[in-house]
C-alpha atoms as a PDB file:
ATOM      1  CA  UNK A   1       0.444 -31.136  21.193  1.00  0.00           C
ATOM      2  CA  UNK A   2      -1.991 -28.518  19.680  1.00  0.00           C
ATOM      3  CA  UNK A   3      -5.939 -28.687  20.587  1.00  0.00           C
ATOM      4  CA  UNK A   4      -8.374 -30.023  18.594  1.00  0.00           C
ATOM      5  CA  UNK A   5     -10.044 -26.619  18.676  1.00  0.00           C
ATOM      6  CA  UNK A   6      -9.137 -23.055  18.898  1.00  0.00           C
ATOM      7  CA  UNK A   7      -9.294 -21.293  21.592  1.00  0.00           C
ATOM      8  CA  UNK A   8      -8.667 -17.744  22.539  1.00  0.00           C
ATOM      9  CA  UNK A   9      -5.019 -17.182  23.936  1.00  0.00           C
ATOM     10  CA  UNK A  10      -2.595 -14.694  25.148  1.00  0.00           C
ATOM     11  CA  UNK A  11      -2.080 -13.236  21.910  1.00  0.00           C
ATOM     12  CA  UNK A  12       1.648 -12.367  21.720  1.00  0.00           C
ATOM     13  CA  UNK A  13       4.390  -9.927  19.289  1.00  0.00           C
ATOM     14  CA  UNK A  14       4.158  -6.384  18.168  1.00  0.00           C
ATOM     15  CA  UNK A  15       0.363  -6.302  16.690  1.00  0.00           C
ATOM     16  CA  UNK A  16      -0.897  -8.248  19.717  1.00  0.00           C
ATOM     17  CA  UNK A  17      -3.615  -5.443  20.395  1.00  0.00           C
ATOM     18  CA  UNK A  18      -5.200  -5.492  17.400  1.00  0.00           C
ATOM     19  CA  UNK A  19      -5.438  -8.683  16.445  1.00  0.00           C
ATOM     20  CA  UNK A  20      -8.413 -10.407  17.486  1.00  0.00           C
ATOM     21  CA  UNK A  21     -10.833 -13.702  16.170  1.00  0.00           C
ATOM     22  CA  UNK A  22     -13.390 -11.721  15.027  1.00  0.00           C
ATOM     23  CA  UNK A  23     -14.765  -9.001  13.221  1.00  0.00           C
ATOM     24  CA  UNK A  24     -16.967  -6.113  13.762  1.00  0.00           C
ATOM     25  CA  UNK A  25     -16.674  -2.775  15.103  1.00  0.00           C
ATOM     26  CA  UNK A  26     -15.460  -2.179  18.609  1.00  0.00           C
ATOM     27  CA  UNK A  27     -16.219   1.202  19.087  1.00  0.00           C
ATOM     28  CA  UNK A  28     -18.595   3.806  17.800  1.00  0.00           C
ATOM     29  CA  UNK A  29     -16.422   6.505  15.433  1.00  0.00           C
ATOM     30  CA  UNK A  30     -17.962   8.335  12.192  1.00  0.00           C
ATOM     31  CA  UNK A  31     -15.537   8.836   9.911  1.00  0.00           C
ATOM     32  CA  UNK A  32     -14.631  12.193   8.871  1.00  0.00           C
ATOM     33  CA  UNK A  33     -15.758  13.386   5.477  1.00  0.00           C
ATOM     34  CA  UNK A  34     -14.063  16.155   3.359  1.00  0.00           C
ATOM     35  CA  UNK A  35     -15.040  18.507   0.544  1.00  0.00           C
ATOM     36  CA  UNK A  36     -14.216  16.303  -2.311  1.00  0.00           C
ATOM     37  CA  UNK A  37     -15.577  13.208  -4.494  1.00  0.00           C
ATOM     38  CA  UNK A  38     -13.078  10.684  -3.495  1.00  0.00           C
ATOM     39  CA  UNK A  39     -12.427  10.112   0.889  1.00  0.00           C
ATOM     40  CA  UNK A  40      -9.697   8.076   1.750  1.00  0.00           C
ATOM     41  CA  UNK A  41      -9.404   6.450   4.872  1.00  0.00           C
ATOM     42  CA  UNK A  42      -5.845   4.987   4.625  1.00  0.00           C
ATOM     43  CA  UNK A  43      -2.238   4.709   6.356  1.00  0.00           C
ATOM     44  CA  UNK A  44       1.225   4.880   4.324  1.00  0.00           C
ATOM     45  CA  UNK A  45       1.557   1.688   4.136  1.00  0.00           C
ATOM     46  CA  UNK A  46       2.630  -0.950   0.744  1.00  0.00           C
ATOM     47  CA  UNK A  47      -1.039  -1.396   0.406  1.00  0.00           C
ATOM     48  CA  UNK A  48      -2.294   2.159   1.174  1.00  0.00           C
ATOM     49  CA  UNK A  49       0.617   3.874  -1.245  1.00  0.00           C
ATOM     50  CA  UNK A  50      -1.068   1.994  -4.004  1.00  0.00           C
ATOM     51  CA  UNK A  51      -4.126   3.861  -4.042  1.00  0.00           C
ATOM     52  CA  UNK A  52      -2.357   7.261  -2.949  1.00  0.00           C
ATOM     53  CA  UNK A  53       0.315   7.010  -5.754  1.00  0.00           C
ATOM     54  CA  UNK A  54      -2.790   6.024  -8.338  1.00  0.00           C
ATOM     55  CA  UNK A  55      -4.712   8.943  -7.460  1.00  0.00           C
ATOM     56  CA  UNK A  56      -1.585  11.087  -7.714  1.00  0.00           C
ATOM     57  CA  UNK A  57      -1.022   9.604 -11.284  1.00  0.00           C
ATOM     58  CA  UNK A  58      -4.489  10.261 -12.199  1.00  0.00           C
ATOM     59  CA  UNK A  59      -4.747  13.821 -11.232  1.00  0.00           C
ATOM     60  CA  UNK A  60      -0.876  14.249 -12.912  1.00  0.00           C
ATOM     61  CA  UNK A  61      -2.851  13.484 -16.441  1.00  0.00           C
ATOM     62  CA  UNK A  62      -5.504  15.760 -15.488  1.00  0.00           C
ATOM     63  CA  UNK A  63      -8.521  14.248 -14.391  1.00  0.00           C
ATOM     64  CA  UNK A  64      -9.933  16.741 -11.673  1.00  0.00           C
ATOM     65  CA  UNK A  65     -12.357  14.081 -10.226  1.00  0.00           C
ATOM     66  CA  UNK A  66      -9.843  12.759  -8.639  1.00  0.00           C
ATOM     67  CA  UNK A  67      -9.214  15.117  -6.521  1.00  0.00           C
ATOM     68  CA  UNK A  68      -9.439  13.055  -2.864  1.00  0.00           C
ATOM     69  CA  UNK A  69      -9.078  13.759   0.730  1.00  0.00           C
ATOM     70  CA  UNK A  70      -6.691  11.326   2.544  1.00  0.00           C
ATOM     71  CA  UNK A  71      -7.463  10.695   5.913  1.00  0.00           C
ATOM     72  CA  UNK A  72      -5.120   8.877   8.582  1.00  0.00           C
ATOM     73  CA  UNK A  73      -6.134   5.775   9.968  1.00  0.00           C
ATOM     74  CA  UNK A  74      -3.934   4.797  12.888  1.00  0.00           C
ATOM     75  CA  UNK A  75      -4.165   1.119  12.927  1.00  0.00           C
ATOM     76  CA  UNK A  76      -2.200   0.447  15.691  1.00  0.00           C
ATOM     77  CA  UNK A  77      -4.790   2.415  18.027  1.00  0.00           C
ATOM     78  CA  UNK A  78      -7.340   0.240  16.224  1.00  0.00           C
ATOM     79  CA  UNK A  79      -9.061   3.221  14.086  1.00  0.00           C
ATOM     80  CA  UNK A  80      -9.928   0.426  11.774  1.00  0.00           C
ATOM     81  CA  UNK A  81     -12.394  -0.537  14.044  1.00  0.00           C
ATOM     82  CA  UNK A  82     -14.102   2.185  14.397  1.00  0.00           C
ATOM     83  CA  UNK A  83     -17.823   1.610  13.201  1.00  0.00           C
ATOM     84  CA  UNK A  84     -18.109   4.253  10.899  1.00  0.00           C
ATOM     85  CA  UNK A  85     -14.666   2.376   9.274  1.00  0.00           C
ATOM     86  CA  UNK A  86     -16.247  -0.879   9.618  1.00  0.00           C
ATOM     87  CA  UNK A  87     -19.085   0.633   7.422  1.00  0.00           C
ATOM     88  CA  UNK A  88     -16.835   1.470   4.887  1.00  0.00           C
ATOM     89  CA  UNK A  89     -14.730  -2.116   5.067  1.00  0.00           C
ATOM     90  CA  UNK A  90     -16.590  -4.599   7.446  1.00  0.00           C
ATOM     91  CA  UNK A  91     -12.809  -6.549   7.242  1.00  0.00           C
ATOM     92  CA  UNK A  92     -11.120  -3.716   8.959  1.00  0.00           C
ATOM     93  CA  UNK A  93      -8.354  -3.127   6.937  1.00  0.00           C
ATOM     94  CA  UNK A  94      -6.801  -0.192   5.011  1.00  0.00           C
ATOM     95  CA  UNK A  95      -7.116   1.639   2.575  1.00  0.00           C
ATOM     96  CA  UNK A  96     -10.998   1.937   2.506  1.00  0.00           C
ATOM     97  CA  UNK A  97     -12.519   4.280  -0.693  1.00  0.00           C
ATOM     98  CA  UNK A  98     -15.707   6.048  -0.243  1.00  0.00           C
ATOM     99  CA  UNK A  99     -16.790   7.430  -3.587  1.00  0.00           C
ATOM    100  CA  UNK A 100     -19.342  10.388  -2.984  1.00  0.00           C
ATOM    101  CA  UNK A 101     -19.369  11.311  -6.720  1.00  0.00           C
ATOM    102  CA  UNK A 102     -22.187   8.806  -7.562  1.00  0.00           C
ATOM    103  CA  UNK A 103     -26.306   9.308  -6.341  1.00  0.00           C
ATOM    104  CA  UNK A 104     -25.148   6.979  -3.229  1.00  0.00           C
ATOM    105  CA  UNK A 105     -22.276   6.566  -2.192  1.00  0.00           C
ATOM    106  CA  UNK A 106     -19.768   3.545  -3.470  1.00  0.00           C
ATOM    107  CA  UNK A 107     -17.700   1.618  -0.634  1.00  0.00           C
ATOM    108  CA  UNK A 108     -14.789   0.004  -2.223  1.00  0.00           C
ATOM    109  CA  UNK A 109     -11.891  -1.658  -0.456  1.00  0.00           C
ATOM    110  CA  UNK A 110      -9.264  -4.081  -0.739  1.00  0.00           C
ATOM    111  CA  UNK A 111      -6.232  -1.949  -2.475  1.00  0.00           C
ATOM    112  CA  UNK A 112      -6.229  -4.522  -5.800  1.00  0.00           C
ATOM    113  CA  UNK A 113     -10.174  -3.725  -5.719  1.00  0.00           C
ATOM    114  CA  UNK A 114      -9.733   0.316  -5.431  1.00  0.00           C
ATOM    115  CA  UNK A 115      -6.605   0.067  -8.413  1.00  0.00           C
ATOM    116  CA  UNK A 116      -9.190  -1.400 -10.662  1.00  0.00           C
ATOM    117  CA  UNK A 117     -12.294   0.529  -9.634  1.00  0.00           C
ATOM    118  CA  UNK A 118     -10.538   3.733 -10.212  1.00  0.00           C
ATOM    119  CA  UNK A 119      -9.146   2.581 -13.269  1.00  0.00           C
ATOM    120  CA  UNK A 120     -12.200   1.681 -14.852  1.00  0.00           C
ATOM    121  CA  UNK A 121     -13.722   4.729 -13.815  1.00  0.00           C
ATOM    122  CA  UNK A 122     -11.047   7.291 -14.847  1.00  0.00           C
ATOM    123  CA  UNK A 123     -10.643   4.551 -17.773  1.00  0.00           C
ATOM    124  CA  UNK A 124      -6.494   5.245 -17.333  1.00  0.00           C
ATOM    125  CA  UNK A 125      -3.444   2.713 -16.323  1.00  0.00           C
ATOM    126  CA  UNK A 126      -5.801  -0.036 -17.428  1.00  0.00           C
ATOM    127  CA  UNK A 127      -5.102  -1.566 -21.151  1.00  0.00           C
ATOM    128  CA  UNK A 128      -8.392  -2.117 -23.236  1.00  0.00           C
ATOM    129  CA  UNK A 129      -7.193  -4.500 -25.750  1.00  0.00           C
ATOM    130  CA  UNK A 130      -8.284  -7.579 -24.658  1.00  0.00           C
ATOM    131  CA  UNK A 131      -5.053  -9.347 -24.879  1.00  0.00           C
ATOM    132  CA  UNK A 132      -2.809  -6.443 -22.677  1.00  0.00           C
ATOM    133  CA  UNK A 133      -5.843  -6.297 -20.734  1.00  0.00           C
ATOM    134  CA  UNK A 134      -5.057  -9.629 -19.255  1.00  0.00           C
ATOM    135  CA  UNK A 135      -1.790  -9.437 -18.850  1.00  0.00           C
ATOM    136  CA  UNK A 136      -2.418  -6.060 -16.640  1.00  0.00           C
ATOM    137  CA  UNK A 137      -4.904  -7.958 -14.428  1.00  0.00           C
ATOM    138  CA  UNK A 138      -2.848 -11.080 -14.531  1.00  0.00           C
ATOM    139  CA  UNK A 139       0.182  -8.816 -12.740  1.00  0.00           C
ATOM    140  CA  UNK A 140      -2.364  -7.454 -11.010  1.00  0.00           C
ATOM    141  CA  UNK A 141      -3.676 -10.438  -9.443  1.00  0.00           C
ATOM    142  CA  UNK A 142      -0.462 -11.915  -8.789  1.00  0.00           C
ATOM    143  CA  UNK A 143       0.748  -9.262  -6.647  1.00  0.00           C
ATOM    144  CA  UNK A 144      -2.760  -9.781  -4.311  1.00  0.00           C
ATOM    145  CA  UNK A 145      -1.800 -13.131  -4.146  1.00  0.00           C
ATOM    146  CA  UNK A 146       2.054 -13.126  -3.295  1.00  0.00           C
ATOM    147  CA  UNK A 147       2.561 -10.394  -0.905  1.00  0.00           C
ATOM    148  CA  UNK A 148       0.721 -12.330   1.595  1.00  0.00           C
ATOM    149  CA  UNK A 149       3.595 -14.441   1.722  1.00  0.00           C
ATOM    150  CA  UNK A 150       6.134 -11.255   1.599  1.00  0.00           C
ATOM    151  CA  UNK A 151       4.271  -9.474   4.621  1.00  0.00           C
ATOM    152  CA  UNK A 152       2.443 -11.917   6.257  1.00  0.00           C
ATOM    153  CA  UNK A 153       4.886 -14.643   6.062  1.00  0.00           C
ATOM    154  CA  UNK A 154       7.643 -13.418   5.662  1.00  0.00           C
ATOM    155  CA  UNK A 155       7.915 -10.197   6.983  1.00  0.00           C
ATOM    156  CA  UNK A 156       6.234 -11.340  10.204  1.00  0.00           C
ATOM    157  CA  UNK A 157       8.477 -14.379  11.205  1.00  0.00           C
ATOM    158  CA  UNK A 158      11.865 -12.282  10.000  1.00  0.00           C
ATOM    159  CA  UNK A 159      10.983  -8.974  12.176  1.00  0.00           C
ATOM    160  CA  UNK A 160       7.864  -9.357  14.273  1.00  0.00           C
ATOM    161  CA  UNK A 161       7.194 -12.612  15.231  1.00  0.00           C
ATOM    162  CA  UNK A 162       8.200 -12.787  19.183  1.00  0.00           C
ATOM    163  CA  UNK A 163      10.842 -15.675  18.638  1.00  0.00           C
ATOM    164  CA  UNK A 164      12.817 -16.155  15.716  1.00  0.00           C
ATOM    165  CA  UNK A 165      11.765 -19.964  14.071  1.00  0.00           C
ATOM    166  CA  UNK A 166      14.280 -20.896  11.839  1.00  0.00           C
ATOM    167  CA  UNK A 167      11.820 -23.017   9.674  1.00  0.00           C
ATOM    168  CA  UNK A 168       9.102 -20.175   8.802  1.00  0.00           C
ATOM    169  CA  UNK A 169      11.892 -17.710   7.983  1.00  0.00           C
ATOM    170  CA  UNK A 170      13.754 -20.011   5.855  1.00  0.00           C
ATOM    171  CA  UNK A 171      10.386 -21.167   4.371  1.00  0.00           C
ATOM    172  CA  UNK A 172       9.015 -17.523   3.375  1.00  0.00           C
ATOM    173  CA  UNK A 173      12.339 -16.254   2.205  1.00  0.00           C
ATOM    174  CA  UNK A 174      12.325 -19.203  -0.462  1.00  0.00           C
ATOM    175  CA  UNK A 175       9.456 -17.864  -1.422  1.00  0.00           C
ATOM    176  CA  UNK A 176      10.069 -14.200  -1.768  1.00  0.00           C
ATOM    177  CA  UNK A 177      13.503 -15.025  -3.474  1.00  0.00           C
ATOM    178  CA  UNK A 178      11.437 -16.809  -6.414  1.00  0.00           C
ATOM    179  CA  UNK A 179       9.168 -13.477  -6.171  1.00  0.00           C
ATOM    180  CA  UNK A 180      11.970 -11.884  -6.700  1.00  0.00           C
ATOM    181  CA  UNK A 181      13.255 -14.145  -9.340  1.00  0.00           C
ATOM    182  CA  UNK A 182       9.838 -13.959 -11.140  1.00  0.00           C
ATOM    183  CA  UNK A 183       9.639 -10.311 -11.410  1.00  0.00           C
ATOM    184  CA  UNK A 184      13.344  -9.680 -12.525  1.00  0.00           C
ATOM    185  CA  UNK A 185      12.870 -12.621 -15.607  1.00  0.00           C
ATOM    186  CA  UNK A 186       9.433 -10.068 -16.497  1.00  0.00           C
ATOM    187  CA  UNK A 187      11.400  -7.023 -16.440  1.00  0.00           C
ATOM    188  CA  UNK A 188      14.560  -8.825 -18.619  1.00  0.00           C
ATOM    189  CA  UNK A 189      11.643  -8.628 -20.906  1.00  0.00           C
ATOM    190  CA  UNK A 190       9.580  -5.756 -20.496  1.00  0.00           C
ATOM    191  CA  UNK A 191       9.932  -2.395 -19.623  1.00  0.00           C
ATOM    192  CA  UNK A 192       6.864  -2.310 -17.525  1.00  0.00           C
ATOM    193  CA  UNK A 193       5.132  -4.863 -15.033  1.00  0.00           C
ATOM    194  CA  UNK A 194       2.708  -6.034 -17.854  1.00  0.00           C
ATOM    195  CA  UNK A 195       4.538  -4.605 -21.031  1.00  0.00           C
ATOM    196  CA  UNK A 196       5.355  -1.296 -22.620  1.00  0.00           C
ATOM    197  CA  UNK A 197       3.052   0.827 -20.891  1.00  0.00           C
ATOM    198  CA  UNK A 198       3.027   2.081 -16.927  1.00  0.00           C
ATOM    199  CA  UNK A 199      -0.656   0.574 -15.618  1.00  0.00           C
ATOM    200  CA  UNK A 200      -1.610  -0.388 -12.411  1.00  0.00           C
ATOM    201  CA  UNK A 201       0.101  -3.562 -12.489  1.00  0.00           C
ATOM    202  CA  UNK A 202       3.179  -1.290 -11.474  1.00  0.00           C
ATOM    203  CA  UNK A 203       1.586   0.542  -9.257  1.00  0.00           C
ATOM    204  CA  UNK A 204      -0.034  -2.519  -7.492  1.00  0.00           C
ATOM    205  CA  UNK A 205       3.682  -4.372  -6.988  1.00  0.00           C
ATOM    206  CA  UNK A 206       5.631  -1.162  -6.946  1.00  0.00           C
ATOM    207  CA  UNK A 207       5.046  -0.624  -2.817  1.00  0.00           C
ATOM    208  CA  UNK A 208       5.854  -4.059  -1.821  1.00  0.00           C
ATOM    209  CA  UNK A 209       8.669  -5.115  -4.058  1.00  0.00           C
ATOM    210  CA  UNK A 210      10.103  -1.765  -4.592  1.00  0.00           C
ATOM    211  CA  UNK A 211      10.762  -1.254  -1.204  1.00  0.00           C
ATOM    212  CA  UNK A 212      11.833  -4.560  -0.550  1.00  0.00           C
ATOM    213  CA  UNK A 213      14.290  -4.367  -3.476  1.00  0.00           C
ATOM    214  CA  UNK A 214      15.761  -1.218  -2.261  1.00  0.00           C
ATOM    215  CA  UNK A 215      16.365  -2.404   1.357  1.00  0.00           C
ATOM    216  CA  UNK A 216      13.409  -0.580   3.193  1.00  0.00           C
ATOM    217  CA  UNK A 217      11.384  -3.380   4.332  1.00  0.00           C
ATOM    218  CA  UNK A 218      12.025  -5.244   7.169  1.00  0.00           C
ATOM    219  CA  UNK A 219      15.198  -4.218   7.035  1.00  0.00           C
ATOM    220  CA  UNK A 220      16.348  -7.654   5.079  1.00  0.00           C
ATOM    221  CA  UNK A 221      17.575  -6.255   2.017  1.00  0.00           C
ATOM    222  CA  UNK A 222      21.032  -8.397   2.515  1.00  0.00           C
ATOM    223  CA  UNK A 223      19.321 -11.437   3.600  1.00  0.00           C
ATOM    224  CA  UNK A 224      17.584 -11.652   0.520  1.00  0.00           C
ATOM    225  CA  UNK A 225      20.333 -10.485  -1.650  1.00  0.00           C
ATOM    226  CA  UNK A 226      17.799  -8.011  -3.209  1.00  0.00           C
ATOM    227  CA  UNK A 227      20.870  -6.532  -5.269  1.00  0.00           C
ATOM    228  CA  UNK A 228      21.411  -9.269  -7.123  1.00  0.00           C
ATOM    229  CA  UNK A 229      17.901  -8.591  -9.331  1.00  0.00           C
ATOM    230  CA  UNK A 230      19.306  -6.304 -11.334  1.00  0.00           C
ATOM    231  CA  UNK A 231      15.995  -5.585 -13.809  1.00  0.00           C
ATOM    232  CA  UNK A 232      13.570  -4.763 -10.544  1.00  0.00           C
ATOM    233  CA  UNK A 233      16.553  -2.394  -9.344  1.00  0.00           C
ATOM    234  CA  UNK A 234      16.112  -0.826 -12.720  1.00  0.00           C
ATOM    235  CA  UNK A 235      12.133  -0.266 -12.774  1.00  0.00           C
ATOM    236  CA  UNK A 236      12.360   0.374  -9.572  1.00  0.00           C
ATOM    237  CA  UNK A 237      14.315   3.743 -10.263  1.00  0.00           C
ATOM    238  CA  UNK A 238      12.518   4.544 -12.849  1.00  0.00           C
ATOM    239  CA  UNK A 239       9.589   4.520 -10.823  1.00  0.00           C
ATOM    240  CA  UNK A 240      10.746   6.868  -7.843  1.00  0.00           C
ATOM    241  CA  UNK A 241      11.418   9.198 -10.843  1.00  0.00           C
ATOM    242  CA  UNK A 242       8.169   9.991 -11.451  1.00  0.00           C
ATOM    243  CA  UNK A 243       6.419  13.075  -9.663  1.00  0.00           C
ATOM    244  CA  UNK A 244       3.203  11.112  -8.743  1.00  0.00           C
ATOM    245  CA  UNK A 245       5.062   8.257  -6.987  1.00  0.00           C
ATOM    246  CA  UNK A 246       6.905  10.892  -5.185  1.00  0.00           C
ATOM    247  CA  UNK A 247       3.702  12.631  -3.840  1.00  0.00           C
ATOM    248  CA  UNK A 248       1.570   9.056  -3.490  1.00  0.00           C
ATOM    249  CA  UNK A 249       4.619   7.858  -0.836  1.00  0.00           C
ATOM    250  CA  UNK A 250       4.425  10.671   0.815  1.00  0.00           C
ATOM    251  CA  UNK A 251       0.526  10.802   2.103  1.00  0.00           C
ATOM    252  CA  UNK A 252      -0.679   9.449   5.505  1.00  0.00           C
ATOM    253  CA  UNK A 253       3.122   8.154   5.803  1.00  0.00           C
ATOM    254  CA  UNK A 254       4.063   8.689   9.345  1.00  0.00           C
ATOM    255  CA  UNK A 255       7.626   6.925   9.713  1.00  0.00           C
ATOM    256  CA  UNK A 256      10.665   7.895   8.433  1.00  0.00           C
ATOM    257  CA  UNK A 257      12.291  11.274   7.870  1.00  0.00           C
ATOM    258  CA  UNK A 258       9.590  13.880   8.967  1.00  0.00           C
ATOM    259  CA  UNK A 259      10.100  15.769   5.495  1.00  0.00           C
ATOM    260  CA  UNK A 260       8.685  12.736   3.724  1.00  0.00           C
ATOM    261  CA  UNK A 261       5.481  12.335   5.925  1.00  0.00           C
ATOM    262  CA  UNK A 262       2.058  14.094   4.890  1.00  0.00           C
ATOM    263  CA  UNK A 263       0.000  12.502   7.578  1.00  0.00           C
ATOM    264  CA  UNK A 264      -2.851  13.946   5.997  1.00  0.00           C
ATOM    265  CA  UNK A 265      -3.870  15.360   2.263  1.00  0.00           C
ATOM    266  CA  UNK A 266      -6.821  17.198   1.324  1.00  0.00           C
ATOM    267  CA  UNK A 267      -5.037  19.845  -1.312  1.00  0.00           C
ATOM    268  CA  UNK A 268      -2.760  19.558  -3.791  1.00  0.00           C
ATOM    269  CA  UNK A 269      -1.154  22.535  -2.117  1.00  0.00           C
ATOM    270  CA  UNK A 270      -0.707  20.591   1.390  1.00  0.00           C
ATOM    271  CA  UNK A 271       2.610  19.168  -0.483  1.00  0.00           C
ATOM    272  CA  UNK A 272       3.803  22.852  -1.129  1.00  0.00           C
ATOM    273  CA  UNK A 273       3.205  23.738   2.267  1.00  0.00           C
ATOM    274  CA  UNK A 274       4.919  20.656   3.475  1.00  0.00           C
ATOM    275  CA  UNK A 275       8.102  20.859   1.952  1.00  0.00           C
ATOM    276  CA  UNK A 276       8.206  24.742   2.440  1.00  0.00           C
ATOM    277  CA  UNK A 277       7.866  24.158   6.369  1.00  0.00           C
ATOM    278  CA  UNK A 278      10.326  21.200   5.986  1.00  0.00           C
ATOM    279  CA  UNK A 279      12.973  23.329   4.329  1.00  0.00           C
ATOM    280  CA  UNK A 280      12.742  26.258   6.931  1.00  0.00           C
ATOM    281  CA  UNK A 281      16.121  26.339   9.341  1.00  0.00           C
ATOM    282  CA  UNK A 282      15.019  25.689  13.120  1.00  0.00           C
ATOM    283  CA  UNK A 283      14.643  27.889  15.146  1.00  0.00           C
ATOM    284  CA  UNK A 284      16.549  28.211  18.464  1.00  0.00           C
ATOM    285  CA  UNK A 285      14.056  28.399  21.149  1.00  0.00           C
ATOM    286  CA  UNK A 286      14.923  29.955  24.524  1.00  0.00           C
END
């Protein structure tokens, strides 16, 4: 029988040491701050490639103030607590956006929150006719509404959770199958996410649901008969065509094959450098 009340317990499965009742810094930590307007404080993660794949796409179409520095936040050592973090985003979570560009500074987090606030100022991936306007958002929204139930839910009860429970599996995979469903019946339609154009509706679902439909996330790809949506396979594709995407998956990434990973980006260059040490033949050392 559960309490009445909660009460701290032994907090149990693979995030136990960071997850905790409250909020608030636990430990004094400035964050680092580089030479240009935009600092990211992030981790490759679905949520964090959002914001690194829309700053690739913005700086692609050649809008210089973009140009960011990426910083790696190692969540599982709790960086996100830091307090110069917890400045940034008092709910601890990646990505975080500081925006040094304006008189003082603009703090802007939640990924859905940074898509928008960087389309509006860059005034790119974002429709202005009212109408395709809110259909973008719309997409948008949805996606900060469902994934819960693809990484929270589901996610954590198929791969994390410390015992497998039959009932919240089957329960969140329902739900990520209609997900699923919803998103292939868009794309039978549409080219894009929210119509014709690439906006950050795509970019927004594209790390989630893109990974998921290519077998990469919790390794469940069979389970969930991801195959079967044949429209997301296609826009999927299309999207790990494009040179932005490419880059935008590869910053503060750090699983996976080391070629991919650019723990860190503060140049453009940094991916030339990358892939230039990455192609290099090792070295036999005595």
């Amino acid at each position: 029988m559960f309490p009445r009340r909660y009460g701290p317990g032994t907090s149990r499965g693979q995030f136990a040491n960071i997850n905790r009742p409250i909020a608030g810094p636990t430990h004094d930590k400035e964050l680092p701050v580089g030479r240009h307007p935009l600092q990211l404080y992030s981790l490759g993660t679905p949520n964090g490639v959002k914001v690194t794949v829309m700053l690739e796409e913005l700086l692609a179409i050649g809008y210089s103030g973009a140009e960011y520095d990426a910083w790696l936040i190692k969540i599982g050592n709790g960086d996100q607590f830091g307090s110069g973090f917890v400045t940034v985003n008092p709910n601890s979570k990646i990505p975080a956006l500081l925006d040094r560009s304006a008189p003082t500074p603009i703090h802007v987090f939640e990924s859905g929150a940074i898509l928008l606030y960087l389309a509006e100022k860059f005034h790119a991936f974002l429709p202005t006719e009212a109408g395709a306007r809110a259909e973008c958002l719309s997409w948008l929204f949805w996606q900060m509404g469902s994934a819960p139930y693809l990484g929270g839910g589901f996610g954590h009860f198929y791969a994390y959770a410390p015992e497998k429970i039959e009932y919240a599996i089957d329960r969140f995979a329902m739900e990520v199958k209609r997900q699923l469903d919803v998103l292939d019946r868009r794309l039978a339609q549409s080219e894009y996410i929210a119509g014709s154009t690439y906006t950050i509706a795509d970019i927004a679902i594209f790390p989630w649901y893109g990974e998921l439909a290519k077998g990469r996330l919790y390794g469940a790809g069979e389970f969930l008969s991801v195959k079967d949506c044949t429209n997301v396979q296609r826009w999927v594709d299309a999207l790990l065509e494009r040179p932005a995407v490419k880059r935008g998956r590869m910053v503060n990434r750090v699983y996976g094959d080391p070629s991919s990973q650019l723990h860190e980006r503060h140049e453009a260059s940094d991916f030339d450098t990358k892939l230039r040490i990455s192609s290099q033949p090792e070295v036999e050392r005595p």
